[in-house]
Protein backbone atom coordinates (compact mmCIF):
# COMPACT_ATOMS: atom_id res chain seq x y z
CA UNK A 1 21.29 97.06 -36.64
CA UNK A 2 18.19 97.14 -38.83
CA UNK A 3 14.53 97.00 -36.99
CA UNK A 4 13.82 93.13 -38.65
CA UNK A 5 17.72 91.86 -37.02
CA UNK A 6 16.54 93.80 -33.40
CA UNK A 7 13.26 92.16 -33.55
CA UNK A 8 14.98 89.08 -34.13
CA UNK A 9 17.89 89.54 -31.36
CA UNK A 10 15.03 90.31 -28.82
CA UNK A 11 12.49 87.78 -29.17
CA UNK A 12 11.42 85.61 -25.96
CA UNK A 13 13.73 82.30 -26.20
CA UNK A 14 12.09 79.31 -25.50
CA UNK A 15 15.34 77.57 -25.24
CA UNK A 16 16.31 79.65 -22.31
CA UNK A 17 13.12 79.40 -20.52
CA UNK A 18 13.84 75.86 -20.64
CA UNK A 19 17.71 76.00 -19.60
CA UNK A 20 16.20 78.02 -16.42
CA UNK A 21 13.67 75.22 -15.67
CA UNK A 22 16.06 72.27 -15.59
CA UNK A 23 18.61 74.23 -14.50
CA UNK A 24 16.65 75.05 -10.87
CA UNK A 25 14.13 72.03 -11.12
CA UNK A 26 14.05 71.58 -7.70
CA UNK A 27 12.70 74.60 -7.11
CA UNK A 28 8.91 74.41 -7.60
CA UNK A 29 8.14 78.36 -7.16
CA UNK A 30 10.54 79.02 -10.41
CA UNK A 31 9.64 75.83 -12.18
CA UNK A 32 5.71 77.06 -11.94
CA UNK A 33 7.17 80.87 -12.71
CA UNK A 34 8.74 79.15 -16.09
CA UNK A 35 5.31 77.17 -17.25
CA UNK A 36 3.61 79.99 -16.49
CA UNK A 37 5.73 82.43 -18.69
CA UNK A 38 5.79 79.68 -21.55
CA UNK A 39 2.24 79.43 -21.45
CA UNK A 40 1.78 83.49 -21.95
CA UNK A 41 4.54 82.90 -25.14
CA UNK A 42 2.01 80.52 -26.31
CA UNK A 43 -0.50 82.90 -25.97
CA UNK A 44 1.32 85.71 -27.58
CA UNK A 45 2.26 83.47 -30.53
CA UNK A 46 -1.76 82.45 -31.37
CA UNK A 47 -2.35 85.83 -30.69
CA UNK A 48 0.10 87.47 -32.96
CA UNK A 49 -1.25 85.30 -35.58
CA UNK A 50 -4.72 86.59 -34.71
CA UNK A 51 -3.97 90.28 -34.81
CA UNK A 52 -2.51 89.27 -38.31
CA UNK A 53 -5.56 87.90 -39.71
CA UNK A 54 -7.56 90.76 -38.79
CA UNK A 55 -5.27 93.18 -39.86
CA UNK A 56 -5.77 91.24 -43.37
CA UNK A 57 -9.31 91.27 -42.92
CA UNK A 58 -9.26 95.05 -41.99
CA UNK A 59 -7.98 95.60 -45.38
CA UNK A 60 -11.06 95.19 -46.83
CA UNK A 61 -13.19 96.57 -44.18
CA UNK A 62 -11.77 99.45 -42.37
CA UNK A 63 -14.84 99.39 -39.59
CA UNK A 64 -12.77 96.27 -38.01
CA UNK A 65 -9.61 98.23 -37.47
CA UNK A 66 -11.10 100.84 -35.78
CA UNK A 67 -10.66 99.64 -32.12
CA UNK A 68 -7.10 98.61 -32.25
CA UNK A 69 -5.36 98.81 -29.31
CA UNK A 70 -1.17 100.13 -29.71
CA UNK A 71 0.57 98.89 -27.21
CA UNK A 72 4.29 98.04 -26.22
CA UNK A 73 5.27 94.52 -26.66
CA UNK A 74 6.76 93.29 -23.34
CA UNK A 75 10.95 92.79 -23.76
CA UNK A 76 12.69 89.49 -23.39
CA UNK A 77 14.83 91.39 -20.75
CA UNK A 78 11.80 92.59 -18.91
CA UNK A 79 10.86 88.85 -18.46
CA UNK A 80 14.61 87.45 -18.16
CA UNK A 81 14.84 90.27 -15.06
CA UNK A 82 11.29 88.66 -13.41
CA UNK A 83 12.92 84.88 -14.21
CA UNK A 84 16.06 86.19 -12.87
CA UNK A 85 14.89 88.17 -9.97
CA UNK A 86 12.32 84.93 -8.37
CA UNK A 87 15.99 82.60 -9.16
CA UNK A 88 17.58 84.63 -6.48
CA UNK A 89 14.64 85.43 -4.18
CA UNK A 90 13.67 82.01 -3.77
CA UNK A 91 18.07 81.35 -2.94
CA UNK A 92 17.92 83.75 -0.52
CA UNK A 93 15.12 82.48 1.13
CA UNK A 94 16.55 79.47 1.62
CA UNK A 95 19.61 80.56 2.65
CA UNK A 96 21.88 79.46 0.14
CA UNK A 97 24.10 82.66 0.37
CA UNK A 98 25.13 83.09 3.66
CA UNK A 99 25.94 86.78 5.22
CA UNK A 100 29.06 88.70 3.74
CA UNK A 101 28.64 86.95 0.56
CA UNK A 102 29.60 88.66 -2.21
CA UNK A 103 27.89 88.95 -5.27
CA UNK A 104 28.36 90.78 -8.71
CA UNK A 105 26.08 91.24 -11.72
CA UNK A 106 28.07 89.06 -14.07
CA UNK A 107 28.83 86.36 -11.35
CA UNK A 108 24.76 86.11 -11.05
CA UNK A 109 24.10 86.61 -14.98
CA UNK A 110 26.64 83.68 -15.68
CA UNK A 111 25.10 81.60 -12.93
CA UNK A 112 21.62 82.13 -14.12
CA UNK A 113 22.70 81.73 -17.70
CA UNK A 114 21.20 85.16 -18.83
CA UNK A 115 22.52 88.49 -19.80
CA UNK A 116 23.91 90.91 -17.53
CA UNK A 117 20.71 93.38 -17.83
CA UNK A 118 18.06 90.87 -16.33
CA UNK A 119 20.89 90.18 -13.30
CA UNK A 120 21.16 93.51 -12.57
CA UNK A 121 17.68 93.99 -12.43
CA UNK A 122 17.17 91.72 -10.05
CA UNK A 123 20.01 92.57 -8.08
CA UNK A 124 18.39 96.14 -7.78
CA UNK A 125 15.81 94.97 -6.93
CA UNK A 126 16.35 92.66 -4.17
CA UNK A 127 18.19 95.88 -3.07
CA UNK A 128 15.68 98.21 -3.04
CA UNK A 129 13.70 95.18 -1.00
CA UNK A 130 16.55 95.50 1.89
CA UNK A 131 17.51 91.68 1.21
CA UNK A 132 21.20 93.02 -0.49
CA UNK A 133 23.12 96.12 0.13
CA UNK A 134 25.66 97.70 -2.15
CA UNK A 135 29.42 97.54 -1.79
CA UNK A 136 29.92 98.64 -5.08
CA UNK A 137 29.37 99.62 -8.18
CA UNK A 138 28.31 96.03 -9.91
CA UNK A 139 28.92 94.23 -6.56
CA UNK A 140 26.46 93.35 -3.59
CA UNK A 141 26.99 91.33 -0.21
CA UNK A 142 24.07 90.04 1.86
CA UNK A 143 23.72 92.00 5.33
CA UNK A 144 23.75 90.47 8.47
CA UNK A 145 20.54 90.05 10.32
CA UNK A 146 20.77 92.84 13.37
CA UNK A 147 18.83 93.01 16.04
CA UNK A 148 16.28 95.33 15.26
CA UNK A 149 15.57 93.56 12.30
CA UNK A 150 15.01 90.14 13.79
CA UNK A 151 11.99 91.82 16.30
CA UNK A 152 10.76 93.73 13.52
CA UNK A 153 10.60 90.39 11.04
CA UNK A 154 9.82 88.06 14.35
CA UNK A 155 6.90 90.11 15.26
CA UNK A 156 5.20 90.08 11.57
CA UNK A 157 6.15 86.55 11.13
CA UNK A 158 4.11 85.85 14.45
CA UNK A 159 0.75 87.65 12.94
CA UNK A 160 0.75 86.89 9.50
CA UNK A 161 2.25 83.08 9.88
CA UNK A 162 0.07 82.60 12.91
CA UNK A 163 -2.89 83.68 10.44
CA UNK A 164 -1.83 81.80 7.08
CA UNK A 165 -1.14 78.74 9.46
CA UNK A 166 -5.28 78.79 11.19
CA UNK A 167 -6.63 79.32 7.83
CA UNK A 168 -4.30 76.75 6.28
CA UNK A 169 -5.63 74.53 8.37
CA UNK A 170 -9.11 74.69 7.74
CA UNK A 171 -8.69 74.17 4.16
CA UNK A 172 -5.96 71.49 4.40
CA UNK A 173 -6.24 69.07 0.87
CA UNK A 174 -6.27 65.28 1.28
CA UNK A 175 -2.57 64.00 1.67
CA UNK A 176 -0.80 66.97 3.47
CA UNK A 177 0.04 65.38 6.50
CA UNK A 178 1.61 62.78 4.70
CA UNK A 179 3.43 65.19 2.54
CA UNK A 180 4.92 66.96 5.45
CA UNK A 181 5.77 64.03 7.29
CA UNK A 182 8.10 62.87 4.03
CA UNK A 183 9.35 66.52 4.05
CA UNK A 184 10.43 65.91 8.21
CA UNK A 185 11.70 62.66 7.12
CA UNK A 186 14.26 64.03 4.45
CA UNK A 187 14.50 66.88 6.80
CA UNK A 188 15.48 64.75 10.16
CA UNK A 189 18.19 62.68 7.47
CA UNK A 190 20.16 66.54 6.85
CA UNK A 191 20.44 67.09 10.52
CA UNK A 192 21.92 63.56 11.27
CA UNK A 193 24.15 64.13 8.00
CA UNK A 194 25.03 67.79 8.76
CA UNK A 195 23.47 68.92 5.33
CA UNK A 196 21.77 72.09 7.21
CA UNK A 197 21.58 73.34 3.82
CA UNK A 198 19.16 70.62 2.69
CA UNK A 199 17.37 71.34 6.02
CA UNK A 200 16.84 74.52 5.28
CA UNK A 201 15.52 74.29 1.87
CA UNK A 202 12.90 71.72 2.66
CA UNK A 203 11.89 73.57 5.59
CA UNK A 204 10.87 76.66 4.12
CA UNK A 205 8.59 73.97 1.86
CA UNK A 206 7.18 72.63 4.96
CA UNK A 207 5.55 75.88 6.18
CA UNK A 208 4.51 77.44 2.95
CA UNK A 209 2.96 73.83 1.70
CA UNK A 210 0.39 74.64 5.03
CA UNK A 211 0.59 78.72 4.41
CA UNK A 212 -0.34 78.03 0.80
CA UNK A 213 -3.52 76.13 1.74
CA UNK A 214 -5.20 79.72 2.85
CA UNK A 215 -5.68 80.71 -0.65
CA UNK A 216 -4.36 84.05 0.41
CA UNK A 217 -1.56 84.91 -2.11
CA UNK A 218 -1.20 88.20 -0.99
CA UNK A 219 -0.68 86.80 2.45
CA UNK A 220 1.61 83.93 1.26
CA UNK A 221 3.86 86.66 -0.34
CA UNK A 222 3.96 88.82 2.20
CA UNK A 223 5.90 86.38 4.25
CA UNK A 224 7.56 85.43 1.53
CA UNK A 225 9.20 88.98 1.79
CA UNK A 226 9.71 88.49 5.67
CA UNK A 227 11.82 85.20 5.15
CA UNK A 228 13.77 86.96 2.28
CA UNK A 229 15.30 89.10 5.26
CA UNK A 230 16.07 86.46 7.33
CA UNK A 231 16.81 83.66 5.16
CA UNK A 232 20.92 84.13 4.93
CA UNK A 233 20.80 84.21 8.55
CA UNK A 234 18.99 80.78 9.29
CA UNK A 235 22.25 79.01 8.83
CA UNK A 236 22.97 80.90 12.74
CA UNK A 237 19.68 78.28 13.92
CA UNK A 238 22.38 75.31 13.86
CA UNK A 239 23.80 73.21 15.30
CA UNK A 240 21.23 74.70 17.95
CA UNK A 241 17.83 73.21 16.42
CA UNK A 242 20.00 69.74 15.30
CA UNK A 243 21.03 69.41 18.53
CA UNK A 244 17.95 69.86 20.33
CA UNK A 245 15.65 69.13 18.04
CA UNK A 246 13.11 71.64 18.83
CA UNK A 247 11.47 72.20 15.19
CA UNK A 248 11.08 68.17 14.98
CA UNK A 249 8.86 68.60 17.52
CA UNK A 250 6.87 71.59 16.47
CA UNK A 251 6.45 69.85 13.23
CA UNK A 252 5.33 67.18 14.52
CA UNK A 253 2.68 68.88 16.37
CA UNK A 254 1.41 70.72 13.40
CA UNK A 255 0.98 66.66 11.40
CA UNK A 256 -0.79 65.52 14.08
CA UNK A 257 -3.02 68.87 14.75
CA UNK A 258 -3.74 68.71 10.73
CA UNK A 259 -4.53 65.23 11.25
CA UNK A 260 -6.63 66.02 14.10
CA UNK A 261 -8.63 68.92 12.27
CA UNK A 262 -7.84 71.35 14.97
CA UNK A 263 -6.40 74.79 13.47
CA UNK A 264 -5.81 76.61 16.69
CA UNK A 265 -2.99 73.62 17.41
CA UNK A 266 -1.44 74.53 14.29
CA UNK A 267 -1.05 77.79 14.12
CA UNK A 268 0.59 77.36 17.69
CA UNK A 269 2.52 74.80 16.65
CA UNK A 270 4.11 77.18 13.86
CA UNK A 271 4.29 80.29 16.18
CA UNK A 272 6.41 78.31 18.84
CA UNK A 273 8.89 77.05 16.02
CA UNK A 274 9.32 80.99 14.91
CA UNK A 275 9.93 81.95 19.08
CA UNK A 276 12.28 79.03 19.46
CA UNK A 277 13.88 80.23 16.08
CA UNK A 278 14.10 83.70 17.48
CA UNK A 279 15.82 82.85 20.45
CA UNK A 280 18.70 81.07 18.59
CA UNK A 281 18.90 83.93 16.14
CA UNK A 282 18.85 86.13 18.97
CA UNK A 283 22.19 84.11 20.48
CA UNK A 284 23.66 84.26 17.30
CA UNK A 285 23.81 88.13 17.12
CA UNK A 286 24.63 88.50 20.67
CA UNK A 287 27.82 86.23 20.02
CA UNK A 288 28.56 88.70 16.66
CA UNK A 289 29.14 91.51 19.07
CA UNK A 290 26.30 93.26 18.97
CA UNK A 291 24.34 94.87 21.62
CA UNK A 292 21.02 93.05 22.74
CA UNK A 293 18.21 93.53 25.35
CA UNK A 294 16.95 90.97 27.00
């Protein structure tokens, strides 16, 4: 292959970028992940054509060339394997694979509609993150959630949401309460329907639309992480939480508090829904086999 037809085979693909977006449009974390690696294309683009005018220009005076900077130019693989990587974050999170699953590099590549050297990537690395453990060569299964896990990721969650949820709170935007009260609405119509599925997904956009509000990404990521290790296992919270309806509550608490301007009230509000979470989990993994202490 000559250098001009590699050049070629490797440049970023808009048309893919967009595939992704439509393809996972209701998910708003990859949907901003894919305007936000258009917009850099956009910026490479002008500023390709801007390195080639002064290149020109350096022609005829050599003092301009002096500072040029040689660098690598970022792969389409290297971005395809981010793209690819936040796809099956933000599924695990949400627990769309469920513990045991199975999963193989050219099952996710064809899924995600890229090669297989972006899906592997990301299956590495979700890997290396603890979220996926290898069964084979090209093949992954989610773990179960054990017991020491669930204190370890419980006892984080109750710091770090506890903090994101106070400071949320103070800097709550006009129209949140109403926001999350549509989001308990849709969530309340899964749980009479059975879709725990849907439940799940717009729950996890329930607490990070309040987490979020802290304007600590670092923070906000952080738990992100936390919920990637427990996220296959939140299918084990029904029919528990539809039965009893614990979380309705606790949302409802945290609307009202938000309403109500008082922060404390929310971050408790947020810490009881992770206990009463815990607890099912807990009876989950006790009915698995496994030893717990009380």
């Amino acid at each position: 292959m000559t250098k001009r037809n590699f050049q070629a085979a490797t440049k970023p693909s808009r048309t893919r970028l967009l595939f992704i977006q439509r393809a996972f449009s209701c998910d708003a974390a990859l949907v901003a992940y894919c305007n936000k690696t258009l917009e850099i294309l956009d910026r490479s683009d002008t500023g390709m054509q801007s390195n080639a005018e002064s290149n020109a220009a350096a022609q005829h005076d050599p003092a301009k060339g002096a500072s040029k900077v040689d660098l690598a130019p970022i792969t389409r693989h290297a971005r395809l394997g981010d793209m690819a990587y936040e796809a099956m974050k933000e599924q695990l999170v949400r627990g769309h694979f469920l513990p045991r699953c199975k999963l193989t590099v050219r099952g996710v590549a064809d899924a995600l509609g890229v090669s297989s050297t972006p899906a592997r990537d990301a299956l590495n690395r979700l890997t290396a993150e603890g979220a996926l453990q290898y069964s084979g060569p090209k093949t992954v299964i989610v773990p179960y959630l054990t017991m020491e896990a669930l204190q370890e990721v419980t006892a984080m969650r109750l710091a770090l949401e506890g903090l994101a949820a106070k400071r949320g709170a103070k800097n709550t935007r006009p129209g949140l309460p109403e926001a999350l009260e549509e989001m308990q609405a849709r969530m309340n119509d899964g749980l009479e329907k059975r879709r725990y599925a849907d439940v799940l997904w717009t729950d996890k956009e329930f607490h990070f639309a309040v987490y979020r509000q802290s304007d600590m990404p670092h923070l906000v990521s952080t738990i992100e992480a936390l919920w990637l290790r427990i996220g296959p296992s939140s299918h084990d919270l029904y029919t528990d939480f539809a039965t009893q309806r614990s979380g309705l509550y606790n949302h409802q608490v945290v609307v009202e508090s938000l309403r109500e301007g008082d922060a404390e009230s929310v971050g408790a509000a947020f810490e009881r829904d992770i206990r009463d979470g815990y607890r099912c989990l807990k009876r989950a993994i006790r009915a698995r086999g496994e030893q717990v202490s009380d």
